[in-house]
PDB file of N, CA and C in Angstrom:
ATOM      1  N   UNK A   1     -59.614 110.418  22.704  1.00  0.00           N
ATOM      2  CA  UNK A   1     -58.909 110.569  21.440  1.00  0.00           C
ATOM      3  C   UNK A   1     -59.608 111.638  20.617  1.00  0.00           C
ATOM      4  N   UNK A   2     -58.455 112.637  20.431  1.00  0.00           N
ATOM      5  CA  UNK A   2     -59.579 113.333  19.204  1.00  0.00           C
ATOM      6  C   UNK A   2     -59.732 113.155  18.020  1.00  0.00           C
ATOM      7  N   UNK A   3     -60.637 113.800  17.208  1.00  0.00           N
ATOM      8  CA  UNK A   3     -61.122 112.934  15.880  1.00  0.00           C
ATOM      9  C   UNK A   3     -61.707 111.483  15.880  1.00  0.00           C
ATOM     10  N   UNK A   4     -62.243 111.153  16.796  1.00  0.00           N
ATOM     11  CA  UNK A   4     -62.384 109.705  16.610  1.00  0.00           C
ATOM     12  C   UNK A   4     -63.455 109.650  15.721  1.00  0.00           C
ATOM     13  N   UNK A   5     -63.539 108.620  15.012  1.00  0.00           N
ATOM     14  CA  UNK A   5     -64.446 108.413  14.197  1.00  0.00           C
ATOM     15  C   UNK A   5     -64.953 106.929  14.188  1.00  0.00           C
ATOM     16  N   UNK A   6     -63.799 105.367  14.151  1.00  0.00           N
ATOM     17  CA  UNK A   6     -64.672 104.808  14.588  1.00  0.00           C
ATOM     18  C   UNK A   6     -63.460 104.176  15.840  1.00  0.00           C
ATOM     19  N   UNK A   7     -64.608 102.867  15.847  1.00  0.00           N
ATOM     20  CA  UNK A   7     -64.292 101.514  17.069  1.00  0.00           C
ATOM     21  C   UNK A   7     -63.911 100.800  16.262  1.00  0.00           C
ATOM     22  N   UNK A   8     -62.593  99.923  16.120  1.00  0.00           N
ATOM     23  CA  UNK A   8     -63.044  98.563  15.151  1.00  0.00           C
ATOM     24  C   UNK A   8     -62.703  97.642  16.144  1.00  0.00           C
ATOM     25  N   UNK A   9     -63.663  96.092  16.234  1.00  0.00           N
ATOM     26  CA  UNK A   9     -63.470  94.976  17.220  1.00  0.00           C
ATOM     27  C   UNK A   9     -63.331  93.981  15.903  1.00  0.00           C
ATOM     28  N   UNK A  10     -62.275  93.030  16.166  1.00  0.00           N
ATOM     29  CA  UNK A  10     -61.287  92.140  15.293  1.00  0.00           C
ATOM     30  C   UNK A  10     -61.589  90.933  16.415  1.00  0.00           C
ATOM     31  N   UNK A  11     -61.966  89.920  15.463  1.00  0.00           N
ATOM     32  CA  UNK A  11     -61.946  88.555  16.251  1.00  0.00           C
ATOM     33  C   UNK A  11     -61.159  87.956  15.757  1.00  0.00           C
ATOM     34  N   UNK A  12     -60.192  87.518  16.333  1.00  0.00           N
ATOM     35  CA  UNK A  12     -58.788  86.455  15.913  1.00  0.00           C
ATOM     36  C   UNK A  12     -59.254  85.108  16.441  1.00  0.00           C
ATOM     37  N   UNK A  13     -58.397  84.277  15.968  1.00  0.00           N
ATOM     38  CA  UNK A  13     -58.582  83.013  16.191  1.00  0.00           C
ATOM     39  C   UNK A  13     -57.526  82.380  15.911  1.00  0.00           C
ATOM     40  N   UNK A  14     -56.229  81.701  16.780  1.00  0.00           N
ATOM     41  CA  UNK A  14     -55.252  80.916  16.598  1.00  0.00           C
ATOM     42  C   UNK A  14     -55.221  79.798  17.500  1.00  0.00           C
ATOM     43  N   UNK A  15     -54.503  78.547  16.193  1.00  0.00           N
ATOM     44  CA  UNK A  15     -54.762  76.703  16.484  1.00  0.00           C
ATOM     45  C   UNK A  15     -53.173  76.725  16.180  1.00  0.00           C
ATOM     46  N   UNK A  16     -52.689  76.552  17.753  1.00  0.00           N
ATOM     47  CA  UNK A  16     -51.151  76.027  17.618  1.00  0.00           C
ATOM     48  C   UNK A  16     -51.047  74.816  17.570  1.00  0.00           C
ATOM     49  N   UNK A  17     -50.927  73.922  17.262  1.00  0.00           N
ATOM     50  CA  UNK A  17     -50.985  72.144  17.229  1.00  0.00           C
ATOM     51  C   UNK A  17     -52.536  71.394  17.962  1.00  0.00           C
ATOM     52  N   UNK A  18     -52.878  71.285  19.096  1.00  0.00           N
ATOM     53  CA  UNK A  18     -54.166  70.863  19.503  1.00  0.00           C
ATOM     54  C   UNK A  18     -54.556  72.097  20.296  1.00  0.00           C
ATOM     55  N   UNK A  19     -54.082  73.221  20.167  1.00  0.00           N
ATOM     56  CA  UNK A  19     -54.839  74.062  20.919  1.00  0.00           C
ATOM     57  C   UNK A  19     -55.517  75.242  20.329  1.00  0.00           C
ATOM     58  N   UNK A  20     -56.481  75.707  20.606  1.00  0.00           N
ATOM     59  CA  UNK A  20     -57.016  77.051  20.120  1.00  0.00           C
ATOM     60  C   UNK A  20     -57.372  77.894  20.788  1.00  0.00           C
ATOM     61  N   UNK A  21     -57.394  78.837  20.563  1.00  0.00           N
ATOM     62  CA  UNK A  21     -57.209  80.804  21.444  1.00  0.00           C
ATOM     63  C   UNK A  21     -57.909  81.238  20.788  1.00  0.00           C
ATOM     64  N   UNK A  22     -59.413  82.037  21.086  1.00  0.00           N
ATOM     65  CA  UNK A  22     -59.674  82.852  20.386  1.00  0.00           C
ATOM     66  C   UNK A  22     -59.730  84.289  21.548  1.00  0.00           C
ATOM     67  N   UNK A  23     -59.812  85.468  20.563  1.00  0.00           N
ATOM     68  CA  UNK A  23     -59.681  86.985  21.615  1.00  0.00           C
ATOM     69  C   UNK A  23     -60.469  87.684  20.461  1.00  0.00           C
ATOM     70  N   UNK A  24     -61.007  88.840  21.118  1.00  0.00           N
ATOM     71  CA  UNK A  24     -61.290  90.116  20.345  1.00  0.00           C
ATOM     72  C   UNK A  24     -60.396  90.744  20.912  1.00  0.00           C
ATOM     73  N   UNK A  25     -59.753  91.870  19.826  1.00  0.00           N
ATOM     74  CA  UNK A  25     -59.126  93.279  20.216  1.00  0.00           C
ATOM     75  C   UNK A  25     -59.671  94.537  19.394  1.00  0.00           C
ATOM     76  N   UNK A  26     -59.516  95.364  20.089  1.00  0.00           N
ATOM     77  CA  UNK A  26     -60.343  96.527  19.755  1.00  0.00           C
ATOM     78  C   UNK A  26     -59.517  97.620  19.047  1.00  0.00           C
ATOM     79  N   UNK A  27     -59.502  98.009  18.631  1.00  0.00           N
ATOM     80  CA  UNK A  27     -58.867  99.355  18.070  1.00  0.00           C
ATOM     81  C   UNK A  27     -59.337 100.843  17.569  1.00  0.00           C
ATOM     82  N   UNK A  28     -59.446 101.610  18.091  1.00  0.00           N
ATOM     83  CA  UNK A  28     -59.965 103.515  17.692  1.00  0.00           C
ATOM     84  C   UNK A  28     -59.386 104.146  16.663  1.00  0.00           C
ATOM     85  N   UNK A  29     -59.719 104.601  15.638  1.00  0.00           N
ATOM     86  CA  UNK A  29     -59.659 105.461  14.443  1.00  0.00           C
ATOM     87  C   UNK A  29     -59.676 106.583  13.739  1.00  0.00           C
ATOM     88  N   UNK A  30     -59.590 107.471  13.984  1.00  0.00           N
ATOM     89  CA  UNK A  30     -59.504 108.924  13.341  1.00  0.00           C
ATOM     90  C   UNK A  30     -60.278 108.291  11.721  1.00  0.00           C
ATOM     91  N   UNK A  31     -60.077 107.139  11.160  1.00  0.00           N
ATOM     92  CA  UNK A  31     -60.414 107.220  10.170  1.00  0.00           C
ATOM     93  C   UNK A  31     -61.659 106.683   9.663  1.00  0.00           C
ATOM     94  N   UNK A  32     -61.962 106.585   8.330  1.00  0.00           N
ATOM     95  CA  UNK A  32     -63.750 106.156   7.869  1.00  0.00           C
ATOM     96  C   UNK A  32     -63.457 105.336   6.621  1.00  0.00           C
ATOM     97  N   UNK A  33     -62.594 104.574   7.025  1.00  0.00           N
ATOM     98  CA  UNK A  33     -62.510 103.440   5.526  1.00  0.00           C
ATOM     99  C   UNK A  33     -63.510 102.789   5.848  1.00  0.00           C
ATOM    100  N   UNK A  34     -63.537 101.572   4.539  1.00  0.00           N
ATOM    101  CA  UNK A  34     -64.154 100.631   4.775  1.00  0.00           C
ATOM    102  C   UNK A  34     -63.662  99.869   5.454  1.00  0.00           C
ATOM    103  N   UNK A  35     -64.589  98.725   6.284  1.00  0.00           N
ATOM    104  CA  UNK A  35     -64.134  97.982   6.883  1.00  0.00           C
ATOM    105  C   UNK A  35     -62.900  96.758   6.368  1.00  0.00           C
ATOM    106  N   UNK A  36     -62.896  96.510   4.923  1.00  0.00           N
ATOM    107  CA  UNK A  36     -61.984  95.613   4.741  1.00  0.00           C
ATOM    108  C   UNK A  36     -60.660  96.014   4.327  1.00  0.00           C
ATOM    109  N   UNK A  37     -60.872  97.497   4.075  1.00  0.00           N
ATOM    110  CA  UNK A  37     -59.305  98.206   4.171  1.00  0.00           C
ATOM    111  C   UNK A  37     -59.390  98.530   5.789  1.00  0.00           C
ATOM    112  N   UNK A  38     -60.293  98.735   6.763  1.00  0.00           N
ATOM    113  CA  UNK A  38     -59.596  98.620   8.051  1.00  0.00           C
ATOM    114  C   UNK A  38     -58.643  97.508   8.173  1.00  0.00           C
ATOM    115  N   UNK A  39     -59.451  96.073   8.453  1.00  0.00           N
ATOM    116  CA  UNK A  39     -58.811  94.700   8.343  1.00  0.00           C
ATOM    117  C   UNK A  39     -57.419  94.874   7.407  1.00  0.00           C
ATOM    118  N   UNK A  40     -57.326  94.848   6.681  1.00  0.00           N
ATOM    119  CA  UNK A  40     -56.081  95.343   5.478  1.00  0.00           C
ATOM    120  C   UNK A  40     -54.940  96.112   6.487  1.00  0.00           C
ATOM    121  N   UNK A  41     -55.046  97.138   6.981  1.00  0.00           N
ATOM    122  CA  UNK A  41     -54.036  97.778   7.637  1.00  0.00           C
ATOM    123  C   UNK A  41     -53.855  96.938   9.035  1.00  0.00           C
ATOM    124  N   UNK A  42     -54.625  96.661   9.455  1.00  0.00           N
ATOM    125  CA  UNK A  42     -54.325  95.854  10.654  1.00  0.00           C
ATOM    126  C   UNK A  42     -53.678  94.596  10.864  1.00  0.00           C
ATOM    127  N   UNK A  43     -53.865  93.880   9.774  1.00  0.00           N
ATOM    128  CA  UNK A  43     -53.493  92.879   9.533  1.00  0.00           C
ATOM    129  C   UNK A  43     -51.966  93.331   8.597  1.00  0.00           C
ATOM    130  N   UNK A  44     -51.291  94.207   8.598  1.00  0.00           N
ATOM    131  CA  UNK A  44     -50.469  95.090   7.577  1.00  0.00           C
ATOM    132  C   UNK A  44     -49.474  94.977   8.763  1.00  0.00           C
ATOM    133  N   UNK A  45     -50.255  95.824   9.902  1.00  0.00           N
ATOM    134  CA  UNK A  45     -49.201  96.611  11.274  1.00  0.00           C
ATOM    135  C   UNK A  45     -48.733  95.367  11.795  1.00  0.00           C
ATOM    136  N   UNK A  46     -49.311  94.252  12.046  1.00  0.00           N
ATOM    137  CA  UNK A  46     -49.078  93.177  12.903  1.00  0.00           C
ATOM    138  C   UNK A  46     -48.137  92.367  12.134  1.00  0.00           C
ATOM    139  N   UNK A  47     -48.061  92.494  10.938  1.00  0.00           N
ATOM    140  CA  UNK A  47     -47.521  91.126  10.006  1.00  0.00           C
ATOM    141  C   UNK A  47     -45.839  91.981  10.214  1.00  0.00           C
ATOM    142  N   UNK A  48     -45.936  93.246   9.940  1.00  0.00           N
ATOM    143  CA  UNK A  48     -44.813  94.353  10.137  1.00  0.00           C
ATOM    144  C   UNK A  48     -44.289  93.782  11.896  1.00  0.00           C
ATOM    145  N   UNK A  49     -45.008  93.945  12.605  1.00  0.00           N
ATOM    146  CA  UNK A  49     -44.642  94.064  14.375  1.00  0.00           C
ATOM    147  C   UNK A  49     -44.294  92.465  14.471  1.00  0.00           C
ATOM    148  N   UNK A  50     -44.810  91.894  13.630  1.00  0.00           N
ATOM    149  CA  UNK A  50     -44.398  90.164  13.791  1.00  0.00           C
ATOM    150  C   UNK A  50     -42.979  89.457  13.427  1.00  0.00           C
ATOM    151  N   UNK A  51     -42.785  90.578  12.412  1.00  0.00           N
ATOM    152  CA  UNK A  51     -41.911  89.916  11.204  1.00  0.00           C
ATOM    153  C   UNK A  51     -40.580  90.990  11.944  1.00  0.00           C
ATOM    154  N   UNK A  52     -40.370  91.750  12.329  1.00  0.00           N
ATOM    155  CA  UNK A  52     -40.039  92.533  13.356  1.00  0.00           C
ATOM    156  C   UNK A  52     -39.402  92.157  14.145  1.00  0.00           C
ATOM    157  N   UNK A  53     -40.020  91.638  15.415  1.00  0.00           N
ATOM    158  CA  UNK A  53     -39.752  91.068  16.747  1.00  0.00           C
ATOM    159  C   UNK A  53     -39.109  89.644  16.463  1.00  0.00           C
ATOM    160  N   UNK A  54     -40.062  88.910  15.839  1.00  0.00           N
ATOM    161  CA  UNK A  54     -39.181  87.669  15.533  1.00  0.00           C
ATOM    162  C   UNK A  54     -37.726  87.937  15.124  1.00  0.00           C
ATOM    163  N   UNK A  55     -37.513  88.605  13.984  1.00  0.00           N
ATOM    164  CA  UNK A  55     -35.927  88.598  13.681  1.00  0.00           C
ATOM    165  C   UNK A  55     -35.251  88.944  14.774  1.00  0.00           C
ATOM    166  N   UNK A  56     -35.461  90.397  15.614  1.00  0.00           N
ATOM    167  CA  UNK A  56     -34.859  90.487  16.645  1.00  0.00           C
ATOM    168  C   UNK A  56     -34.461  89.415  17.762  1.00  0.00           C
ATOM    169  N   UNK A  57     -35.599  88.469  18.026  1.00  0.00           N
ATOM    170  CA  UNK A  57     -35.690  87.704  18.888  1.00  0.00           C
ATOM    171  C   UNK A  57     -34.730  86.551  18.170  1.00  0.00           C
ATOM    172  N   UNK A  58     -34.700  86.308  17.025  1.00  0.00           N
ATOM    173  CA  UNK A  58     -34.049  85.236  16.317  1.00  0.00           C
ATOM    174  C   UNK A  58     -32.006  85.498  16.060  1.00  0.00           C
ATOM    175  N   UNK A  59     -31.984  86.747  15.919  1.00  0.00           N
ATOM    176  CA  UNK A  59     -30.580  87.250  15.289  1.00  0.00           C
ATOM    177  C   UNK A  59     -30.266  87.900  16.147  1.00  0.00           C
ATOM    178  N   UNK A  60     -30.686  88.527  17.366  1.00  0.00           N
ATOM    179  CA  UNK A  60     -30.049  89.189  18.010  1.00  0.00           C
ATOM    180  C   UNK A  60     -30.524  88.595  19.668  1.00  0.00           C
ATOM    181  N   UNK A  61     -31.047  87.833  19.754  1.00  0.00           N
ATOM    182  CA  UNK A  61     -31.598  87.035  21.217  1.00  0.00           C
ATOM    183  C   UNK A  61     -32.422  87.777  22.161  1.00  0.00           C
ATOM    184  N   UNK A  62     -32.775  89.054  21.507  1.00  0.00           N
ATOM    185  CA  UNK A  62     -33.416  89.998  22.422  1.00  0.00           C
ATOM    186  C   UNK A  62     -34.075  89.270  23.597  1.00  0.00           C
ATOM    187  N   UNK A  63     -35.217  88.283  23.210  1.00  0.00           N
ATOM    188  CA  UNK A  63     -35.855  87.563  24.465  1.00  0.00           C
ATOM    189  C   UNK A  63     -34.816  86.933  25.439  1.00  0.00           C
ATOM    190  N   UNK A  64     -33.614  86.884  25.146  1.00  0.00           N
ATOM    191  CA  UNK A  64     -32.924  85.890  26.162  1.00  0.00           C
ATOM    192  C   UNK A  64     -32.177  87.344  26.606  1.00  0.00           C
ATOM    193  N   UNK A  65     -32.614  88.913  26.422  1.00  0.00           N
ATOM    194  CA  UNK A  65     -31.320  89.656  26.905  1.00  0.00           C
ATOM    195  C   UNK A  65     -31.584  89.753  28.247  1.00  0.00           C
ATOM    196  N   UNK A  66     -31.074  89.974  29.541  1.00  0.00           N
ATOM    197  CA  UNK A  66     -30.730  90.124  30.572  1.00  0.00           C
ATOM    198  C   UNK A  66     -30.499  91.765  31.077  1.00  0.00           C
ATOM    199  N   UNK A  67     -30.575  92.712  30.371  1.00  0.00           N
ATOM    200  CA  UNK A  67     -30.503  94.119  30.580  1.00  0.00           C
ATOM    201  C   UNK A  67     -31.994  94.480  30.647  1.00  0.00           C
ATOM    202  N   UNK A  68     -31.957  94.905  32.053  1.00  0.00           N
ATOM    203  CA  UNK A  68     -33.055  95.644  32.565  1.00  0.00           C
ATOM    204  C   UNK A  68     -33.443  96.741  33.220  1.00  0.00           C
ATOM    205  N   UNK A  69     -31.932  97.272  33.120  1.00  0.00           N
ATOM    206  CA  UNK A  69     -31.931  98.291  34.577  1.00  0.00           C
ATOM    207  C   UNK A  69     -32.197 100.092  33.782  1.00  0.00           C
ATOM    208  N   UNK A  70     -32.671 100.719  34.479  1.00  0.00           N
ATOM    209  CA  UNK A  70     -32.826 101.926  34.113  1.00  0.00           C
ATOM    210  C   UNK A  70     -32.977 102.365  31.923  1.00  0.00           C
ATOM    211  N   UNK A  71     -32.189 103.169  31.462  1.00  0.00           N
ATOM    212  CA  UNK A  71     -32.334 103.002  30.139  1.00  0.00           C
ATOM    213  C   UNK A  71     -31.599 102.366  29.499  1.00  0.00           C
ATOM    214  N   UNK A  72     -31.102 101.269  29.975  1.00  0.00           N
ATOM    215  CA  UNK A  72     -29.854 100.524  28.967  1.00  0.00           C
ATOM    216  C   UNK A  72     -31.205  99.673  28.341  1.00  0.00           C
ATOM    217  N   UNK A  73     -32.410  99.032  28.221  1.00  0.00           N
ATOM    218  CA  UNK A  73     -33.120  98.434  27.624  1.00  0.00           C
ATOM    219  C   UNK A  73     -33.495  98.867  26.330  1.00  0.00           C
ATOM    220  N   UNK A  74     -33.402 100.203  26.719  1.00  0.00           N
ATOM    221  CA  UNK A  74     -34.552 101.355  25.317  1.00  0.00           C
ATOM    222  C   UNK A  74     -33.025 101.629  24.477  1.00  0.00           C
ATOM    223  N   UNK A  75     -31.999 101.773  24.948  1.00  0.00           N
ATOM    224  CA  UNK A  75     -30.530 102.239  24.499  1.00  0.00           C
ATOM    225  C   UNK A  75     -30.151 101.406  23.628  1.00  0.00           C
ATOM    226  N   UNK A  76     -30.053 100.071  24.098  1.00  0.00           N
ATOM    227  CA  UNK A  76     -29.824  98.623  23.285  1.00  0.00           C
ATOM    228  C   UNK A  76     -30.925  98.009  22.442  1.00  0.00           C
ATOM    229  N   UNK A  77     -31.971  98.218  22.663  1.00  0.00           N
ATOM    230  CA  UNK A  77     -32.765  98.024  21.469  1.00  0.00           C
ATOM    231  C   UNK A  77     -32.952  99.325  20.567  1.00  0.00           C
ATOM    232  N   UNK A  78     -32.247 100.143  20.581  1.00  0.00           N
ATOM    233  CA  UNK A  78     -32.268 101.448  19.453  1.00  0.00           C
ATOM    234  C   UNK A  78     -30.969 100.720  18.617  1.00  0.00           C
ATOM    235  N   UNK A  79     -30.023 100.012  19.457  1.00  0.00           N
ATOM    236  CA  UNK A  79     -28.760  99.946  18.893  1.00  0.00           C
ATOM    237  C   UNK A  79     -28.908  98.992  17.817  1.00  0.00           C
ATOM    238  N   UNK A  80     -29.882  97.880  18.748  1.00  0.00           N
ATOM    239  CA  UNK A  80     -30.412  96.527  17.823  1.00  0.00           C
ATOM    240  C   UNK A  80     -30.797  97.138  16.357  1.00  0.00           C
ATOM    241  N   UNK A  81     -32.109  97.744  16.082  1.00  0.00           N
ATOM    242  CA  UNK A  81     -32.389  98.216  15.350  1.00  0.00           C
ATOM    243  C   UNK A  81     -31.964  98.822  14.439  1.00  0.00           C
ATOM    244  N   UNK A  82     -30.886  99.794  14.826  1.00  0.00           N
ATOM    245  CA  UNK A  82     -30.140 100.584  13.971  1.00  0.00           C
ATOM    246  C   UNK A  82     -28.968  99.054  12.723  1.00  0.00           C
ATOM    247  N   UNK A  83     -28.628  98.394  13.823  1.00  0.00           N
ATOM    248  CA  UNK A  83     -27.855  97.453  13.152  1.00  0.00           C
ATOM    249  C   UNK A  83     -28.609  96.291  12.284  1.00  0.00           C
ATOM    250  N   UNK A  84     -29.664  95.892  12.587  1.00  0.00           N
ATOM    251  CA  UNK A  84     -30.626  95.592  11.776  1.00  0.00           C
ATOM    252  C   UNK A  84     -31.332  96.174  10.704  1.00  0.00           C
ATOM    253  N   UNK A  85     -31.031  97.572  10.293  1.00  0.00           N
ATOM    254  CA  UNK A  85     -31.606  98.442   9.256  1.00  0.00           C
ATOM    255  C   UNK A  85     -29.987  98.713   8.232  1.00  0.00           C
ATOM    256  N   UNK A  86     -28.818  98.718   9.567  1.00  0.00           N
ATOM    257  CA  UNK A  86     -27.626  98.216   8.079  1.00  0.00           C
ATOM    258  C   UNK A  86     -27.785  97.242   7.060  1.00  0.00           C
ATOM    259  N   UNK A  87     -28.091  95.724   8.445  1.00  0.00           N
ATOM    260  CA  UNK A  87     -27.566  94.268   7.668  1.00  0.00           C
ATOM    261  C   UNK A  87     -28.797  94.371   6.178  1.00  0.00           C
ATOM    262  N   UNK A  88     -29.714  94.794   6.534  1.00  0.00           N
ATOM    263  CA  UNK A  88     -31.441  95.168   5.470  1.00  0.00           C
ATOM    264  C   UNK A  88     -30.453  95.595   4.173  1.00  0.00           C
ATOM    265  N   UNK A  89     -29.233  96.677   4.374  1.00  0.00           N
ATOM    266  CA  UNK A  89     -29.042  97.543   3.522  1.00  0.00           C
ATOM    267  C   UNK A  89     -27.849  96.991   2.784  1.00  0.00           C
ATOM    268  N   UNK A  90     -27.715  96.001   3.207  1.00  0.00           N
ATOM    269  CA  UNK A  90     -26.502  94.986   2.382  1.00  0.00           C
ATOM    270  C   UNK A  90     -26.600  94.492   1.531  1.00  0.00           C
ATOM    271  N   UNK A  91     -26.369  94.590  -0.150  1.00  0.00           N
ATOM    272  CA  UNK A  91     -26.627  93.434  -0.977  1.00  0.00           C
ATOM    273  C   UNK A  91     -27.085  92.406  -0.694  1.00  0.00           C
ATOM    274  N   UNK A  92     -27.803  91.554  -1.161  1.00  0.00           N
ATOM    275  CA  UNK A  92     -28.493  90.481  -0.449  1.00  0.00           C
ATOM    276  C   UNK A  92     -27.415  89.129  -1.160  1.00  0.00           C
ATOM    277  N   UNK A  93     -27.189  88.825   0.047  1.00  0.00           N
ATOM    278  CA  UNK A  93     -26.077  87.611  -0.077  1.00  0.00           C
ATOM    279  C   UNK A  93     -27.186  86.063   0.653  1.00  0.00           C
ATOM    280  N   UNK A  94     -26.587  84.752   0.251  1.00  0.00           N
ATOM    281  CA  UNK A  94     -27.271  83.783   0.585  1.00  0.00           C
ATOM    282  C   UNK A  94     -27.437  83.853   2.004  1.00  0.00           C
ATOM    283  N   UNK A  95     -27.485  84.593   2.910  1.00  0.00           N
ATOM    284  CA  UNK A  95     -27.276  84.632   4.184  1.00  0.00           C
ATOM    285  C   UNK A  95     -27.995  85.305   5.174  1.00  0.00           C
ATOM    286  N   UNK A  96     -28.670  84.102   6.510  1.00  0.00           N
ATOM    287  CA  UNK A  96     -29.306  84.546   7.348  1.00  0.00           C
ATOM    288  C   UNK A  96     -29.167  86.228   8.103  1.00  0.00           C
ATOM    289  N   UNK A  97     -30.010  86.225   8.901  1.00  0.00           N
ATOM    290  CA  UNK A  97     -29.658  88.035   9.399  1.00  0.00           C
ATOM    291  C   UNK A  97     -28.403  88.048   9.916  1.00  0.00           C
ATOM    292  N   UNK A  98     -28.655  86.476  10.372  1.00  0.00           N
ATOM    293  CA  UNK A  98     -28.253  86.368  12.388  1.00  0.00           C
ATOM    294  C   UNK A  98     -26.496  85.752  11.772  1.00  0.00           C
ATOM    295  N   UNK A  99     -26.206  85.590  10.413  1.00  0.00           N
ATOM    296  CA  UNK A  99     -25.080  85.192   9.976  1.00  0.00           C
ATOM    297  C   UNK A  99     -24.412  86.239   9.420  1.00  0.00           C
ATOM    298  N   UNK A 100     -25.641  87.490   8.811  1.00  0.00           N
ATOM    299  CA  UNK A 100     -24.801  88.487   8.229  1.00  0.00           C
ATOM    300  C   UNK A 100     -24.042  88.977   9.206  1.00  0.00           C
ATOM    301  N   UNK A 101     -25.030  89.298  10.872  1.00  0.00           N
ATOM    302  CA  UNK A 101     -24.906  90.203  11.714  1.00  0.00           C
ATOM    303  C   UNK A 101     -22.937  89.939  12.444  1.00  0.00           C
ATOM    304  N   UNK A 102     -23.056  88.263  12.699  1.00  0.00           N
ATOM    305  CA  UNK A 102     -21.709  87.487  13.058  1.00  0.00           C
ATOM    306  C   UNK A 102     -20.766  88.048  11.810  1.00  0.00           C
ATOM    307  N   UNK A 103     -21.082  88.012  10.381  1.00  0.00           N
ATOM    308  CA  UNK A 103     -20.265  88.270   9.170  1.00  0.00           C
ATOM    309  C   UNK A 103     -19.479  89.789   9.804  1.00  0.00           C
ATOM    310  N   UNK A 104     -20.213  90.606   9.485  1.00  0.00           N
ATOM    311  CA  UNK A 104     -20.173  92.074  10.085  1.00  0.00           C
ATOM    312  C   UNK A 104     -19.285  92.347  10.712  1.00  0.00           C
ATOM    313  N   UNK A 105     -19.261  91.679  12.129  1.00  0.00           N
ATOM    314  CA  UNK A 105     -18.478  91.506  13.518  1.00  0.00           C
ATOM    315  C   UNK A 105     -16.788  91.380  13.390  1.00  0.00           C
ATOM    316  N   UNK A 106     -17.042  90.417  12.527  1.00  0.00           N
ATOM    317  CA  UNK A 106     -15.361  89.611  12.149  1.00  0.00           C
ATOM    318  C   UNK A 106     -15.347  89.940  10.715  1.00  0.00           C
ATOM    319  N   UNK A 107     -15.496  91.287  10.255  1.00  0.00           N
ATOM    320  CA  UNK A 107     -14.916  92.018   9.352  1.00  0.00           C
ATOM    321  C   UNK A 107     -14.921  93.304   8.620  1.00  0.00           C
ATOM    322  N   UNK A 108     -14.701  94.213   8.307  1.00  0.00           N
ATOM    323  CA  UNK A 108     -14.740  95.300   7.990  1.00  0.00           C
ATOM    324  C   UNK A 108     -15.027  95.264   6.284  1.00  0.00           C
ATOM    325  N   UNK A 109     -14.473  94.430   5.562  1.00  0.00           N
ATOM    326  CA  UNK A 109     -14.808  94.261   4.404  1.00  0.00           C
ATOM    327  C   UNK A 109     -16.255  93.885   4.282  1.00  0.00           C
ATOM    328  N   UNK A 110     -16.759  93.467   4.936  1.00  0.00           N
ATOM    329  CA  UNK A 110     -18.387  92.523   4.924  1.00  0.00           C
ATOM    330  C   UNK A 110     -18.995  94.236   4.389  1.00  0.00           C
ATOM    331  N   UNK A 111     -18.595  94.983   4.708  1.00  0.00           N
ATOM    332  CA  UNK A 111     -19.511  96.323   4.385  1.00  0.00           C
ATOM    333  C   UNK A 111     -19.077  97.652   3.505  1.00  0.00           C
ATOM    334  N   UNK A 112     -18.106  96.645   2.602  1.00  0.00           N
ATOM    335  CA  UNK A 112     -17.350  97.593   1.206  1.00  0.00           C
ATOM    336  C   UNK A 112     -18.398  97.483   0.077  1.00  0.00           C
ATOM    337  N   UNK A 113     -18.356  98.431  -1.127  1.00  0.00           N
ATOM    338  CA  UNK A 113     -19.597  98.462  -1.766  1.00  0.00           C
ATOM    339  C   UNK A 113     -18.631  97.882  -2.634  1.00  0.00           C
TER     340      UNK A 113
END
C-alpha cells in the first residue's frame, strides 16, 4: 500500500445469547489520527455496512436470492440499491422499507410529489 502510515488491530468481542466470539481484525492507513478517531471511523464504516446489508437482506431477501451465474449477481444488486436509494428519497411515511418497496410496485402514485 502506498502511503502507509499505520496498522490498526481492533479487538471485538460479541455475546449472542450464551455464546461469545472474540477476533482481532486488522486494518492499514494512509492516515495519522488518533487512535480514538481511528476506532470512531471504524466503528462508523461497519455500523454503515451493517445497517446496509441488513435492510437489503430484510426488504429485498438478498440472502435468500438464488442468482448466481455470471454478472446477473453484481447487475441485481446495483438494481437493489438503486431502488433502495429511491424508497430513502420518499417522504417518510409510517412505513417499513420492505412495505414502501411492495407500495411502489402496485402503484405509480406511491411516487407523486
Amino acid at each position: 500500500m502506498e502511503n502507509l502510515s499505520s496498522i490498526v488491530a481492533i479487538d471485538s468481542e460479541r455475546l449472542i445469547g450464551d455464546t461469545t466470539t472474540q477476533e482481532t481484525r486488522y486494518f492499514s492507513s494512509s492516515s495519522q489520527v488518533p487512535v480514538a478517531r481511528m476506532l470512531a471511523a471504524v466503528r462508523l464504516h461497519w455500523g454503515i455496512e451493517n445497517q446496509l446489508y441488513w435492510v437489503l437482506d430484510m426488504s429485498f431477501g438478498e440472502d435468500q436470492s438464488r442468482i448466481r451465474k455470471d454478472n446477473a449477481p453484481t447487475n441485481v444488486a446495483i438494481i437493489r440499491h438503486a431502488a433502495l436509494n429511491m424508497i430513502r428519497q420518499i417522504p417518510k411515511k409510517r412505513m417499513s422499507v420492505k412495505r414502501m418497496r411492495k407500495a411502489a410496485g402496485r402503484t405509480t402514485l406511491f411516487f407523486k410529489g
